[in-house]
PDB file of N, CA and C in Angstrom:
ATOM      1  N   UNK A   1     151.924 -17.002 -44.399  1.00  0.00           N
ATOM      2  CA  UNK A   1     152.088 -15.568 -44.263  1.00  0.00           C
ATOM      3  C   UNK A   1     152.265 -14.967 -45.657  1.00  0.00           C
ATOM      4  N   UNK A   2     151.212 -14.290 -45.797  1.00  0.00           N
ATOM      5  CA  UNK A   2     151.713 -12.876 -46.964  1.00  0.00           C
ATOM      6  C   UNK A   2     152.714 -11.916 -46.493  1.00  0.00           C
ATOM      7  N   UNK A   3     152.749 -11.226 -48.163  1.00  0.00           N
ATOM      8  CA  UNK A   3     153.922 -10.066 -47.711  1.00  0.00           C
ATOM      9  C   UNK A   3     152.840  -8.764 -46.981  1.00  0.00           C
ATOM     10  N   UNK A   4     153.616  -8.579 -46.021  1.00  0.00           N
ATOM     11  CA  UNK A   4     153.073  -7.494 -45.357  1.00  0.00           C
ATOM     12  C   UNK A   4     151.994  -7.523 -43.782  1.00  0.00           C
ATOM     13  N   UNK A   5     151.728  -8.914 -43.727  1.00  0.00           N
ATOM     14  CA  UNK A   5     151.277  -9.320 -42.874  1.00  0.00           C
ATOM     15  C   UNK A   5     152.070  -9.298 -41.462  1.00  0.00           C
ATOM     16  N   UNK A   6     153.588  -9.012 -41.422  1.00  0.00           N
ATOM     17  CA  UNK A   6     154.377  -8.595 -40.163  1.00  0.00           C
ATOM     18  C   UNK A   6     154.225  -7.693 -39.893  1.00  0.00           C
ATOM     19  N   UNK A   7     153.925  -6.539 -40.880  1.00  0.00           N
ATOM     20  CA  UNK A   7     153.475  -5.306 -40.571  1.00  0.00           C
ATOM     21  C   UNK A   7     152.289  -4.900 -39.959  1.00  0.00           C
ATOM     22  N   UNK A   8     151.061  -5.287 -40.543  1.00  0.00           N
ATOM     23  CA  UNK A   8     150.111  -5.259 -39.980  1.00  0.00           C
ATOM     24  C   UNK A   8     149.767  -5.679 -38.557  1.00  0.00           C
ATOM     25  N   UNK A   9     150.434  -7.199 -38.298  1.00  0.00           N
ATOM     26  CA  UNK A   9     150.302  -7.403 -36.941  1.00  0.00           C
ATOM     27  C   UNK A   9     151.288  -6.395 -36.029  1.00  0.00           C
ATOM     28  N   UNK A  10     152.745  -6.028 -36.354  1.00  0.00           N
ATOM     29  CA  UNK A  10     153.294  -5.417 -35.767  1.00  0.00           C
ATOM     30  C   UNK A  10     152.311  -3.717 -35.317  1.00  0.00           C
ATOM     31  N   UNK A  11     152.079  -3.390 -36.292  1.00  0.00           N
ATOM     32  CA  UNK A  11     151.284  -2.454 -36.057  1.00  0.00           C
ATOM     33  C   UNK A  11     149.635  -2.654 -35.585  1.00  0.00           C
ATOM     34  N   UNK A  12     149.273  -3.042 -35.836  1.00  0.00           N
ATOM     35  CA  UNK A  12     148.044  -3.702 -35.191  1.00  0.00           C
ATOM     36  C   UNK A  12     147.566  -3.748 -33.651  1.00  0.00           C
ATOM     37  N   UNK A  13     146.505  -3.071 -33.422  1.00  0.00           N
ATOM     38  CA  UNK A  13     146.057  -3.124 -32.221  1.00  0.00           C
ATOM     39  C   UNK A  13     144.686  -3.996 -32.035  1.00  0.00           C
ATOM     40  N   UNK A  14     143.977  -4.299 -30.500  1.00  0.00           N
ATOM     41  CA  UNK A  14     142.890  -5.124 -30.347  1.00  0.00           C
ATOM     42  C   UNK A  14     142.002  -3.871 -29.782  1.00  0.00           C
ATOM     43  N   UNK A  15     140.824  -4.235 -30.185  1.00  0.00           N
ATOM     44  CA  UNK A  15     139.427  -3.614 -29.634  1.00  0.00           C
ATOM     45  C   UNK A  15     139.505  -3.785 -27.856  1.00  0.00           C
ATOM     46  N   UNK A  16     139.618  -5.297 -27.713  1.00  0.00           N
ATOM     47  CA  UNK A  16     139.669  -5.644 -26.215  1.00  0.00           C
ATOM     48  C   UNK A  16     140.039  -6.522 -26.313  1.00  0.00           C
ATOM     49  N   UNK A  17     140.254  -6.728 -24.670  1.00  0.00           N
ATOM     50  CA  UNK A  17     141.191  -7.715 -23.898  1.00  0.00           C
ATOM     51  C   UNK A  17     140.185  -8.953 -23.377  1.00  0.00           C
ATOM     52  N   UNK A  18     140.017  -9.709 -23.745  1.00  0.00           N
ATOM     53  CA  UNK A  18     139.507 -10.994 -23.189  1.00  0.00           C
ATOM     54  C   UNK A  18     140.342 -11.792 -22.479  1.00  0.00           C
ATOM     55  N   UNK A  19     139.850 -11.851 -20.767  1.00  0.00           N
ATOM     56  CA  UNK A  19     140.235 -13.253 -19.907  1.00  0.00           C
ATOM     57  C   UNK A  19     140.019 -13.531 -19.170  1.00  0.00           C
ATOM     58  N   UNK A  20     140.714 -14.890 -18.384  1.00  0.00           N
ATOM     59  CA  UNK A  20     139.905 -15.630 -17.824  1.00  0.00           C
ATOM     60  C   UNK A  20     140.716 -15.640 -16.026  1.00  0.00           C
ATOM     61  N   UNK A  21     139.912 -15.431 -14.895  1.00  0.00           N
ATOM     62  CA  UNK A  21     140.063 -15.379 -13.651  1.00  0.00           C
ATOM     63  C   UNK A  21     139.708 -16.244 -12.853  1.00  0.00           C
ATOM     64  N   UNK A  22     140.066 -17.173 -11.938  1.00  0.00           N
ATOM     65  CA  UNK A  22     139.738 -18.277 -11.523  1.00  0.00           C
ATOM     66  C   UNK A  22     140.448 -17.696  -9.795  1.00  0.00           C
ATOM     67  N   UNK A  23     141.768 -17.658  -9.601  1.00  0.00           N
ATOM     68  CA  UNK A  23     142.072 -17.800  -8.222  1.00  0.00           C
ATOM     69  C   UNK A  23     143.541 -17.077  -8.321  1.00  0.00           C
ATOM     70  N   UNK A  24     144.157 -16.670  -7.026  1.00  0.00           N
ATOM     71  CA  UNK A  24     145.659 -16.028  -7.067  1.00  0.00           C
ATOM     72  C   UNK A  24     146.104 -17.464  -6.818  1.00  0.00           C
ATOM     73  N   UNK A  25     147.481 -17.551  -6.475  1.00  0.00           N
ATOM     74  CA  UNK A  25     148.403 -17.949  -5.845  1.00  0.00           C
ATOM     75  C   UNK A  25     149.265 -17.674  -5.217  1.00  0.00           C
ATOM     76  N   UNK A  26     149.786 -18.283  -4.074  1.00  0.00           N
ATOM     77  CA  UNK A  26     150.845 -17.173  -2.877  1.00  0.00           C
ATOM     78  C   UNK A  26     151.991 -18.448  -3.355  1.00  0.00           C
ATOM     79  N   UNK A  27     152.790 -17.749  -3.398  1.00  0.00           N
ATOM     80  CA  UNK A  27     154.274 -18.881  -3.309  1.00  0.00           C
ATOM     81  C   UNK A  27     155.623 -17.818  -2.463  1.00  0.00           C
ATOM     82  N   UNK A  28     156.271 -19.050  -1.874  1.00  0.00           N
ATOM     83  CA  UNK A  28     157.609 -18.796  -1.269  1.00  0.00           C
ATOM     84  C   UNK A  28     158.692 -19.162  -1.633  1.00  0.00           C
ATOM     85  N   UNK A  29     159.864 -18.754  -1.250  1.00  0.00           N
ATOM     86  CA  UNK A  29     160.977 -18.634  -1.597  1.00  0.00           C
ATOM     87  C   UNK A  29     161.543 -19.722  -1.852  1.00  0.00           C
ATOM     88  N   UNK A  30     161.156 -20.841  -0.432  1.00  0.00           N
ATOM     89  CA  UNK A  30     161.479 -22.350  -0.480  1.00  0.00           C
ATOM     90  C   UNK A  30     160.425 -23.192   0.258  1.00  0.00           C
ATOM     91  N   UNK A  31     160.506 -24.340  -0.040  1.00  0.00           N
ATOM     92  CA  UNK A  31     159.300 -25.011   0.663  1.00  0.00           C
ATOM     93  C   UNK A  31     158.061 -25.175   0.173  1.00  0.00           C
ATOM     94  N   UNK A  32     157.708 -24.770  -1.195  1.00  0.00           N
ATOM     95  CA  UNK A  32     156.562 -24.869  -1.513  1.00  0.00           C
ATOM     96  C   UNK A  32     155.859 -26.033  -2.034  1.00  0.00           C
ATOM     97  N   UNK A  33     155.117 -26.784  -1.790  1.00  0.00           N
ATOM     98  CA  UNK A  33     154.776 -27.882  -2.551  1.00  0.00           C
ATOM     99  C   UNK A  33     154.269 -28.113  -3.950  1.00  0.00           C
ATOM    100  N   UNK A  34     154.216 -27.272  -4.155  1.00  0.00           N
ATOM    101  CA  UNK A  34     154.034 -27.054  -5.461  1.00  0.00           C
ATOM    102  C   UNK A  34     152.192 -27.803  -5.593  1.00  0.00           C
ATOM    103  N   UNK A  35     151.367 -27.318  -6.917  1.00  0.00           N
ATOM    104  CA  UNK A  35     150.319 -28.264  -6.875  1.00  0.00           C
ATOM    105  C   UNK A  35     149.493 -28.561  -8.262  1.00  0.00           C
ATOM    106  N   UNK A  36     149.576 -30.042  -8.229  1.00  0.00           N
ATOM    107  CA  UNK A  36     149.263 -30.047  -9.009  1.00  0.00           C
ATOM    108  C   UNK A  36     148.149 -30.164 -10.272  1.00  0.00           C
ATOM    109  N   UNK A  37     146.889 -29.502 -10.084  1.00  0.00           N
ATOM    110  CA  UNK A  37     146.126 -29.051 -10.687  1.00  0.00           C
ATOM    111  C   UNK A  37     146.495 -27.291 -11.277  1.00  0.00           C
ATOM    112  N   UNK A  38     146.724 -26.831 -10.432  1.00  0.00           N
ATOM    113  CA  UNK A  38     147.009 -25.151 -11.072  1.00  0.00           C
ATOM    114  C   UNK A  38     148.667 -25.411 -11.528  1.00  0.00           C
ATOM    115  N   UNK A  39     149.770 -26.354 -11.252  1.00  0.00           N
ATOM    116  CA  UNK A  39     150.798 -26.627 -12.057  1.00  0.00           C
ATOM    117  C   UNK A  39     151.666 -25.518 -11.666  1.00  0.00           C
ATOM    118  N   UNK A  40     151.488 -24.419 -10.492  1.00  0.00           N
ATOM    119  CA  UNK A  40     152.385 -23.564 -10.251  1.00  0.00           C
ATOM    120  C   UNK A  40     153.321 -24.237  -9.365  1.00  0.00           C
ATOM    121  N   UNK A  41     154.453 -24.459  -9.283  1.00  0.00           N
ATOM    122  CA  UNK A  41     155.187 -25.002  -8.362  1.00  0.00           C
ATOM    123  C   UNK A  41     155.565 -23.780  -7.729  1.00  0.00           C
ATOM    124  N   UNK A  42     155.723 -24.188  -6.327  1.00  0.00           N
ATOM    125  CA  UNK A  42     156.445 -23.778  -5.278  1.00  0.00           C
ATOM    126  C   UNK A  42     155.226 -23.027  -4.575  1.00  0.00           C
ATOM    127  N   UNK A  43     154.037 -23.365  -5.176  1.00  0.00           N
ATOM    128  CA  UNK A  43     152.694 -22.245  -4.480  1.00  0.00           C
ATOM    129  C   UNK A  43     152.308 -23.062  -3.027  1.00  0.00           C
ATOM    130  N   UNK A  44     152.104 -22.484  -2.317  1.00  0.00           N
ATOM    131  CA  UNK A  44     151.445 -22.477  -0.595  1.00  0.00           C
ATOM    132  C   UNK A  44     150.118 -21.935  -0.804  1.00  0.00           C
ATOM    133  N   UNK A  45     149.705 -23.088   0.326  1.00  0.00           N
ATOM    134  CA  UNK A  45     147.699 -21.853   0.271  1.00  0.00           C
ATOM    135  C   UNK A  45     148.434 -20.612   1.654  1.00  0.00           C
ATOM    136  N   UNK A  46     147.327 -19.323   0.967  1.00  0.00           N
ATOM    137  CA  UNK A  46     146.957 -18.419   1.031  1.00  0.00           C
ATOM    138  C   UNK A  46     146.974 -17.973   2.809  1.00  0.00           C
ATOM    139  N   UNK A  47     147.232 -18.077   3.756  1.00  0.00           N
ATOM    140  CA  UNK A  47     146.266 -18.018   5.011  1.00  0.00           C
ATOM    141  C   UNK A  47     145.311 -16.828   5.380  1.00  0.00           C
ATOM    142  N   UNK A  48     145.401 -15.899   4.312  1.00  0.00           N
ATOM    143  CA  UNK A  48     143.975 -15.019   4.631  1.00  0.00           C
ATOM    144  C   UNK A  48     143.136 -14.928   3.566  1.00  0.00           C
ATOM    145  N   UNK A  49     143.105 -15.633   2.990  1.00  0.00           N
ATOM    146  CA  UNK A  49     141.585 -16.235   1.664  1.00  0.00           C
ATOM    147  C   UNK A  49     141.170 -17.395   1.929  1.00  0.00           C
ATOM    148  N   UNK A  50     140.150 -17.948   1.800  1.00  0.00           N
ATOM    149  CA  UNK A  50     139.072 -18.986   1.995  1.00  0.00           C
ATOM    150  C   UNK A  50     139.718 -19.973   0.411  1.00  0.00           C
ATOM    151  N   UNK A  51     139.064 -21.377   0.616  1.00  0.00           N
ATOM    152  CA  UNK A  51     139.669 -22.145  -0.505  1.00  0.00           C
ATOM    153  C   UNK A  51     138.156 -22.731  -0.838  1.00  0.00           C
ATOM    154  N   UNK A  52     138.108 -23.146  -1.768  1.00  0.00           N
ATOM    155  CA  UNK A  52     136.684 -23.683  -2.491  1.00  0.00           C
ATOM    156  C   UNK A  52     137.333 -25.395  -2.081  1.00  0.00           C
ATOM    157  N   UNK A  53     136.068 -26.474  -2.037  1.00  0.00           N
ATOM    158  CA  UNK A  53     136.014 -27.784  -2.015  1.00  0.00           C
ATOM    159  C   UNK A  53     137.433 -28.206  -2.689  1.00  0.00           C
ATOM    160  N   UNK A  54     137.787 -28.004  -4.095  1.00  0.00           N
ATOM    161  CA  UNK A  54     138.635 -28.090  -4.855  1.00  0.00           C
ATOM    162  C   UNK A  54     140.327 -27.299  -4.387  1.00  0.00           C
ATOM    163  N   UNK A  55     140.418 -26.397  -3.641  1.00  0.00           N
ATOM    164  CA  UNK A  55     141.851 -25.938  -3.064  1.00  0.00           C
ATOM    165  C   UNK A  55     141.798 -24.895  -3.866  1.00  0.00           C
ATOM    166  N   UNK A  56     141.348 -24.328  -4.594  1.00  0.00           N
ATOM    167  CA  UNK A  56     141.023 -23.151  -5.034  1.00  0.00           C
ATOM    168  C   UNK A  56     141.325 -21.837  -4.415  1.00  0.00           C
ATOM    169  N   UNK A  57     141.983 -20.774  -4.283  1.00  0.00           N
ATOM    170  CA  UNK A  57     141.843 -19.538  -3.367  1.00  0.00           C
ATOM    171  C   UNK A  57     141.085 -18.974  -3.922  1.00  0.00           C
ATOM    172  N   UNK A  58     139.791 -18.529  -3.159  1.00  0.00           N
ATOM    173  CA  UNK A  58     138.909 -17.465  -3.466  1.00  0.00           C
ATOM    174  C   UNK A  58     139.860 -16.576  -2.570  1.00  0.00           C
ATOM    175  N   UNK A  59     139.466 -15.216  -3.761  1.00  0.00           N
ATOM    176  CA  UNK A  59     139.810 -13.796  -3.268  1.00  0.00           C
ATOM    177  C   UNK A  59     139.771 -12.698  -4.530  1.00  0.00           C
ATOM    178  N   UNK A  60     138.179 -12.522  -4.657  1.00  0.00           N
ATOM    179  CA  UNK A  60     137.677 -11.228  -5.162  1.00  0.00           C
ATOM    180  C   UNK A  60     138.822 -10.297  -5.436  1.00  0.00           C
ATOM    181  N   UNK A  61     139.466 -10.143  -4.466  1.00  0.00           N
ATOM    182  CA  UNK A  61     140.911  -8.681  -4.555  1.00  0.00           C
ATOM    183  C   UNK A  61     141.380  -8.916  -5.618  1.00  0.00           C
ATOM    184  N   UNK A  62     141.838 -10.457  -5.600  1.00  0.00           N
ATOM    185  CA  UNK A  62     142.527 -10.518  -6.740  1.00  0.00           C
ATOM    186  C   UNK A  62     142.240 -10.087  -8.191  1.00  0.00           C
ATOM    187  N   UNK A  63     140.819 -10.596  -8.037  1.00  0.00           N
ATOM    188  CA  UNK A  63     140.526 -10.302  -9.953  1.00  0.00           C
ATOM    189  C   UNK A  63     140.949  -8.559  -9.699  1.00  0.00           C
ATOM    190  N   UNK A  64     140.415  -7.957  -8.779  1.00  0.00           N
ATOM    191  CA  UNK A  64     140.104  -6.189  -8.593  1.00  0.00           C
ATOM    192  C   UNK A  64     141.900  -5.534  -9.048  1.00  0.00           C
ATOM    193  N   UNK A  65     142.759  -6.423  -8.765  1.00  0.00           N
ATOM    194  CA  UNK A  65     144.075  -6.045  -8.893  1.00  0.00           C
ATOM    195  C   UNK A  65     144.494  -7.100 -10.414  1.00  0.00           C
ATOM    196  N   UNK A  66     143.936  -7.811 -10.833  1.00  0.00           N
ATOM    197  CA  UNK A  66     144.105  -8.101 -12.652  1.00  0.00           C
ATOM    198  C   UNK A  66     143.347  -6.925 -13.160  1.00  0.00           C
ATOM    199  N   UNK A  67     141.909  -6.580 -12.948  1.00  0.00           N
ATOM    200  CA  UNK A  67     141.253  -5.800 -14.029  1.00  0.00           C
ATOM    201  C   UNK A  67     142.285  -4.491 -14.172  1.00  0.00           C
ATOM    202  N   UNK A  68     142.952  -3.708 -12.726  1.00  0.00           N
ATOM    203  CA  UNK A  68     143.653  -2.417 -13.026  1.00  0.00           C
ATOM    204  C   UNK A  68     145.286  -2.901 -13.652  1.00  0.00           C
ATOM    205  N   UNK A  69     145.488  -3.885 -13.202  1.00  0.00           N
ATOM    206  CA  UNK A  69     147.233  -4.510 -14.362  1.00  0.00           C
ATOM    207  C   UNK A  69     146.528  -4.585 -15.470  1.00  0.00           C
ATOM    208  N   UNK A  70     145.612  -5.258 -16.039  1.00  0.00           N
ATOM    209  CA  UNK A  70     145.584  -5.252 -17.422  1.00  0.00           C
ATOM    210  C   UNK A  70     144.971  -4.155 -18.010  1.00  0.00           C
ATOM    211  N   UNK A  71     144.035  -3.290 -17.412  1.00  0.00           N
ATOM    212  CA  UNK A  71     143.645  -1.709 -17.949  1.00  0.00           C
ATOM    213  C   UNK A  71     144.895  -0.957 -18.118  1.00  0.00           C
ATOM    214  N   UNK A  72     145.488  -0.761 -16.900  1.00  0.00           N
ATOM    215  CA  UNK A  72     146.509   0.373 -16.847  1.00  0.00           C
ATOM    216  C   UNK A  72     147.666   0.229 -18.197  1.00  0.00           C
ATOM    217  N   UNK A  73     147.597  -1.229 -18.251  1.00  0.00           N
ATOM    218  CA  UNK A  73     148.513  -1.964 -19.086  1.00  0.00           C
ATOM    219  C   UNK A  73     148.632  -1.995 -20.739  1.00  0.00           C
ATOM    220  N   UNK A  74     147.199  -1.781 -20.639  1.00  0.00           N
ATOM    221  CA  UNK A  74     146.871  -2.194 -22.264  1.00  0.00           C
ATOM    222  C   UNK A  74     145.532  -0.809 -22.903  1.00  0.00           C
ATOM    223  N   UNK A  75     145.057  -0.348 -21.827  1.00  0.00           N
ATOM    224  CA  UNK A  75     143.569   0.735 -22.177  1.00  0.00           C
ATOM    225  C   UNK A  75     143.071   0.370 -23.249  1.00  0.00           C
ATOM    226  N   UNK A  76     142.335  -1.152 -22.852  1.00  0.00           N
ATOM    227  CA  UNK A  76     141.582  -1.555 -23.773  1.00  0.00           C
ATOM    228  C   UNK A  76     140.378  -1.539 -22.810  1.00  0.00           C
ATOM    229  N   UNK A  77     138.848  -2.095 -23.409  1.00  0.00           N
ATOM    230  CA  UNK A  77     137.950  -2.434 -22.856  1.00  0.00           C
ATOM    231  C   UNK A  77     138.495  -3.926 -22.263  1.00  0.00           C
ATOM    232  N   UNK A  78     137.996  -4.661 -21.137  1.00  0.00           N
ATOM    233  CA  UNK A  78     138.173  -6.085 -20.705  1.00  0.00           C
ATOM    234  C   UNK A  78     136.867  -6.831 -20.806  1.00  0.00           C
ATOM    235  N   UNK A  79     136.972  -8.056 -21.152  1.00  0.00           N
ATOM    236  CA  UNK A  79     136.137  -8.693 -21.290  1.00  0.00           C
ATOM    237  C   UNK A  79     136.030  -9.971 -20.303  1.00  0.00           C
ATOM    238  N   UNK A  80     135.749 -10.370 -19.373  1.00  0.00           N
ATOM    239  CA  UNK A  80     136.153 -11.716 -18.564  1.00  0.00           C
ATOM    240  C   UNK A  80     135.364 -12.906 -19.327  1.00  0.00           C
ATOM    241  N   UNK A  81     136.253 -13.653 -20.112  1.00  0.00           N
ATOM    242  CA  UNK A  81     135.688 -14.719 -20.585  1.00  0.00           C
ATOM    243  C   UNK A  81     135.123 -15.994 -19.778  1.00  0.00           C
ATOM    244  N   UNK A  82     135.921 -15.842 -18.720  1.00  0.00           N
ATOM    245  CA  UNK A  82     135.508 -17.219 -17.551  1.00  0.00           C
ATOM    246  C   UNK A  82     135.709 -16.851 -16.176  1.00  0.00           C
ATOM    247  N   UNK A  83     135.215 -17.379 -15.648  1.00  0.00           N
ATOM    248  CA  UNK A  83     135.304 -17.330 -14.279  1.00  0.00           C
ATOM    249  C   UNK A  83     133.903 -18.235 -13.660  1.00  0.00           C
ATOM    250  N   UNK A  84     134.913 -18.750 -12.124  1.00  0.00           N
ATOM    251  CA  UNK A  84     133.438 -19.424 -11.556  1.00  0.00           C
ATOM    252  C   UNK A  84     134.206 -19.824 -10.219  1.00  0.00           C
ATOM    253  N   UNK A  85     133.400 -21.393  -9.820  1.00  0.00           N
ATOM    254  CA  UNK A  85     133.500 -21.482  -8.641  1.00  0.00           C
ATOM    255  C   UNK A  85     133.423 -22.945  -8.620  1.00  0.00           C
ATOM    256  N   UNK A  86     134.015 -23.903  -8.120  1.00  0.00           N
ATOM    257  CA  UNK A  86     134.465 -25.353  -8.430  1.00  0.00           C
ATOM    258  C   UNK A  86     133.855 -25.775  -6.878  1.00  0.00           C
ATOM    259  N   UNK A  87     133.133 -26.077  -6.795  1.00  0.00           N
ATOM    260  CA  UNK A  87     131.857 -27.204  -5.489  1.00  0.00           C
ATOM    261  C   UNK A  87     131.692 -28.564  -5.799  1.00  0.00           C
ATOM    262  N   UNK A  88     131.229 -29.354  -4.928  1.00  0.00           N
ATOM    263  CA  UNK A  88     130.288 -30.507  -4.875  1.00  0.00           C
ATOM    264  C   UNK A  88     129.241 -29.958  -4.430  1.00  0.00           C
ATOM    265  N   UNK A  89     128.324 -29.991  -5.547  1.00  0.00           N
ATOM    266  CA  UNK A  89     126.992 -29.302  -5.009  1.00  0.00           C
ATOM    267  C   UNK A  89     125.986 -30.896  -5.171  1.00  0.00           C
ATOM    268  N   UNK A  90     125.739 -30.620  -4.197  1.00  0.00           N
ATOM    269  CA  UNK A  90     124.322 -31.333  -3.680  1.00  0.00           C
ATOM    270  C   UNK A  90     123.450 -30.905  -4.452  1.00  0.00           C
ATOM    271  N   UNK A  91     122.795 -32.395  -5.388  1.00  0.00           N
ATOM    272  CA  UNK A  91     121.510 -31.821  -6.297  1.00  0.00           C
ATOM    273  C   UNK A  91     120.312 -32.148  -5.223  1.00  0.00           C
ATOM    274  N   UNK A  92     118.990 -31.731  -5.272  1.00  0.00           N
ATOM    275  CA  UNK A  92     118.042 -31.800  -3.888  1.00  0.00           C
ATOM    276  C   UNK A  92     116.869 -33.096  -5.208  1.00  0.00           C
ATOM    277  N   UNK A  93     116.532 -33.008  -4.011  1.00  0.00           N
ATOM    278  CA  UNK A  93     115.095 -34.198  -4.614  1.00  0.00           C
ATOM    279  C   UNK A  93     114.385 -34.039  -5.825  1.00  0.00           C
ATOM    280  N   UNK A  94     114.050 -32.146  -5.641  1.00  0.00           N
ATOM    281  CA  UNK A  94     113.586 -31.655  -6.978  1.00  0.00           C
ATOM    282  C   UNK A  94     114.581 -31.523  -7.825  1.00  0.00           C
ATOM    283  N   UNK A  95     115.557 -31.937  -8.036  1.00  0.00           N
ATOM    284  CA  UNK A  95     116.899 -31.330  -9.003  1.00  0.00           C
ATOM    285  C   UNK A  95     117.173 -30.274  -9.102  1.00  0.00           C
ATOM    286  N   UNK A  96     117.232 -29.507  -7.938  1.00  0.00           N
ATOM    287  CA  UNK A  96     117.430 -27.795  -7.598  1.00  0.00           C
ATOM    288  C   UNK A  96     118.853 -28.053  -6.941  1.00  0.00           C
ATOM    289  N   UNK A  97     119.939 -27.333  -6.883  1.00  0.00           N
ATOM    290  CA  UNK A  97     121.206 -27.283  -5.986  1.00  0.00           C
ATOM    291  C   UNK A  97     120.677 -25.485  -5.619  1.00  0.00           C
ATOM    292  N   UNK A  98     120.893 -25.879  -4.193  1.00  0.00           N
ATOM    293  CA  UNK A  98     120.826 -24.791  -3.014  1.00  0.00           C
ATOM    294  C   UNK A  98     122.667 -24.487  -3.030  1.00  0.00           C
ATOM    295  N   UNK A  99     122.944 -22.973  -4.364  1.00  0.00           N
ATOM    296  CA  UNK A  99     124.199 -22.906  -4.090  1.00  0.00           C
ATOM    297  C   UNK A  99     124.233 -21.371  -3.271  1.00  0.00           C
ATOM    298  N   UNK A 100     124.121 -21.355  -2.071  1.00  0.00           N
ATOM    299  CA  UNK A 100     124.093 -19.754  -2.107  1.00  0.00           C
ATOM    300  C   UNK A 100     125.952 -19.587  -1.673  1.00  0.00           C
ATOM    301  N   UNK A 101     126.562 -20.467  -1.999  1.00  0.00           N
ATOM    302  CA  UNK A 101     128.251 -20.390  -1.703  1.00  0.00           C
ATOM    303  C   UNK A 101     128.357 -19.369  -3.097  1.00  0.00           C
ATOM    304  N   UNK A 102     127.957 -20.261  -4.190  1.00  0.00           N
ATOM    305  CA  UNK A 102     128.232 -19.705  -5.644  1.00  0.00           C
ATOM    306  C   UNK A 102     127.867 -18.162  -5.888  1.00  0.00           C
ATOM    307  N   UNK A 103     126.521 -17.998  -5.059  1.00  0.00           N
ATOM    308  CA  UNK A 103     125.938 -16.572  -5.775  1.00  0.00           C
ATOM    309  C   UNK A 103     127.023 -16.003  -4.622  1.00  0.00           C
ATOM    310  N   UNK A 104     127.402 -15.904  -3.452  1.00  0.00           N
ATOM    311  CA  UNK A 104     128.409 -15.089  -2.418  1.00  0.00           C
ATOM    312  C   UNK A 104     129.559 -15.190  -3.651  1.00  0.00           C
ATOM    313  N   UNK A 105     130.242 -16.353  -4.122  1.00  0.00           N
ATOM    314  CA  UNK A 105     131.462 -15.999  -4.541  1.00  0.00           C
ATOM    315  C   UNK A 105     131.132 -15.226  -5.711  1.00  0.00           C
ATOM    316  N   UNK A 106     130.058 -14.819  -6.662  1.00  0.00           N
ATOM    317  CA  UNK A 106     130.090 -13.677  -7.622  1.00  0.00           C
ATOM    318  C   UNK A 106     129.486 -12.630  -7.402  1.00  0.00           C
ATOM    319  N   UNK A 107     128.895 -12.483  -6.288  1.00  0.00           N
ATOM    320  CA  UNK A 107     128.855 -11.249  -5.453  1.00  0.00           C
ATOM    321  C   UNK A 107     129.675 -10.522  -4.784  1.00  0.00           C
ATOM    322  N   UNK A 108     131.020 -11.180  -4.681  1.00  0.00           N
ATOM    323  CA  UNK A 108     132.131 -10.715  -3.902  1.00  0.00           C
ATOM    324  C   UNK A 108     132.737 -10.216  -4.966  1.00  0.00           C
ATOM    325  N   UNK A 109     132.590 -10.854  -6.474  1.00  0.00           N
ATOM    326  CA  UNK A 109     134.200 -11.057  -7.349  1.00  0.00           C
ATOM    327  C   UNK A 109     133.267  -9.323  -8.152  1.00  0.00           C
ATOM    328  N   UNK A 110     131.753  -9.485  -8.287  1.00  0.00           N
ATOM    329  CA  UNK A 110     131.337  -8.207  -9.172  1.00  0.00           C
ATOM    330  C   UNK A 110     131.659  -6.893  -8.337  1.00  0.00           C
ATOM    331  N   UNK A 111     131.517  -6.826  -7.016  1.00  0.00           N
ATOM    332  CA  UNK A 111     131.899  -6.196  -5.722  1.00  0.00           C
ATOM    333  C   UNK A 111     133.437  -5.552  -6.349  1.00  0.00           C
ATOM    334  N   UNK A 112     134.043  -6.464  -6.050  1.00  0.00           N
ATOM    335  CA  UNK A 112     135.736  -5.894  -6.372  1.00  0.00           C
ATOM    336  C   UNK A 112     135.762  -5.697  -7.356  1.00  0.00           C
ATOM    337  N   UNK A 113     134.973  -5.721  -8.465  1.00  0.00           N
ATOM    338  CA  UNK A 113     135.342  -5.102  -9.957  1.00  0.00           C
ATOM    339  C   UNK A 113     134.408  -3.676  -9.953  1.00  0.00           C
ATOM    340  N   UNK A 114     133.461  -3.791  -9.256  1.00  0.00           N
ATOM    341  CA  UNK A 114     133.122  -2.315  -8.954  1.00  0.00           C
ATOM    342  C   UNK A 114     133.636  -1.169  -8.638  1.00  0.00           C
ATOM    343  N   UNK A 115     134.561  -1.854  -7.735  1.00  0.00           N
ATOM    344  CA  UNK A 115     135.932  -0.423  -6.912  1.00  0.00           C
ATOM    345  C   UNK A 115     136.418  -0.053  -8.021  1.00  0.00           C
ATOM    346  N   UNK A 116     136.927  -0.669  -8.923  1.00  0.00           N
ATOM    347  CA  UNK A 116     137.591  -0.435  -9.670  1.00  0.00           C
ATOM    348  C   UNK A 116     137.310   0.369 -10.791  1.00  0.00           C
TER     349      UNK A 116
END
């Protein structure tokens, strides 16, 4: 660190917000099993969102309710650096995978960022 470099960052703002959206999580008070790939303890699946092969909660809403927390939050531009959809996809004879799960789940997730 140089001199003056606390300042600058202190004062310092970003162009935009870059990140990354994958799935919510529902958790309860007690009882949760916690899990361990997403590492949230005490999380329960969802019972009104669908789960990908992987235990994943799909639910479009969700990103639609990050993009307005982090706008309202920050009034930057957003950038979604990642996002996707975790399958066993079947490769076919020609080496084509028939995903039409994949194009529904980013048709749903561009959908809810539209409302917004």
């Amino acid at each position: 660190m140089e001199d003056g470099d606390l300042d600058v960052l202190r004062e310092g703002t970003c162009d935009y917000l870059g990140f990354s959206y994958y799935m919510t999580n529902a958790v309860k008070a007690e009882g949760g099993t916690g899990d361990a790939i997403s590492g949230f303890e005490g999380s329960v699946p969802n019972p009104y969102v669908k789960a990908s092969d992987w235990g994943w909660q799909i639910d479009p809403v969700g990103l639609r309710y990050a993009v307005c927390e982090l706008y309202e939050r920050y009034q930057r531009p957003l950038f979604i650096v990642e996002n996707g959809f975790g399958a066993y996809d079947k490769v076919e004879e020609d080496g084509s995978i028939n995903d039409d799960y994949r194009i529904d789940y980013l048709r749903a997730h561009i959908e809810e960022m539209k409302k917004q």
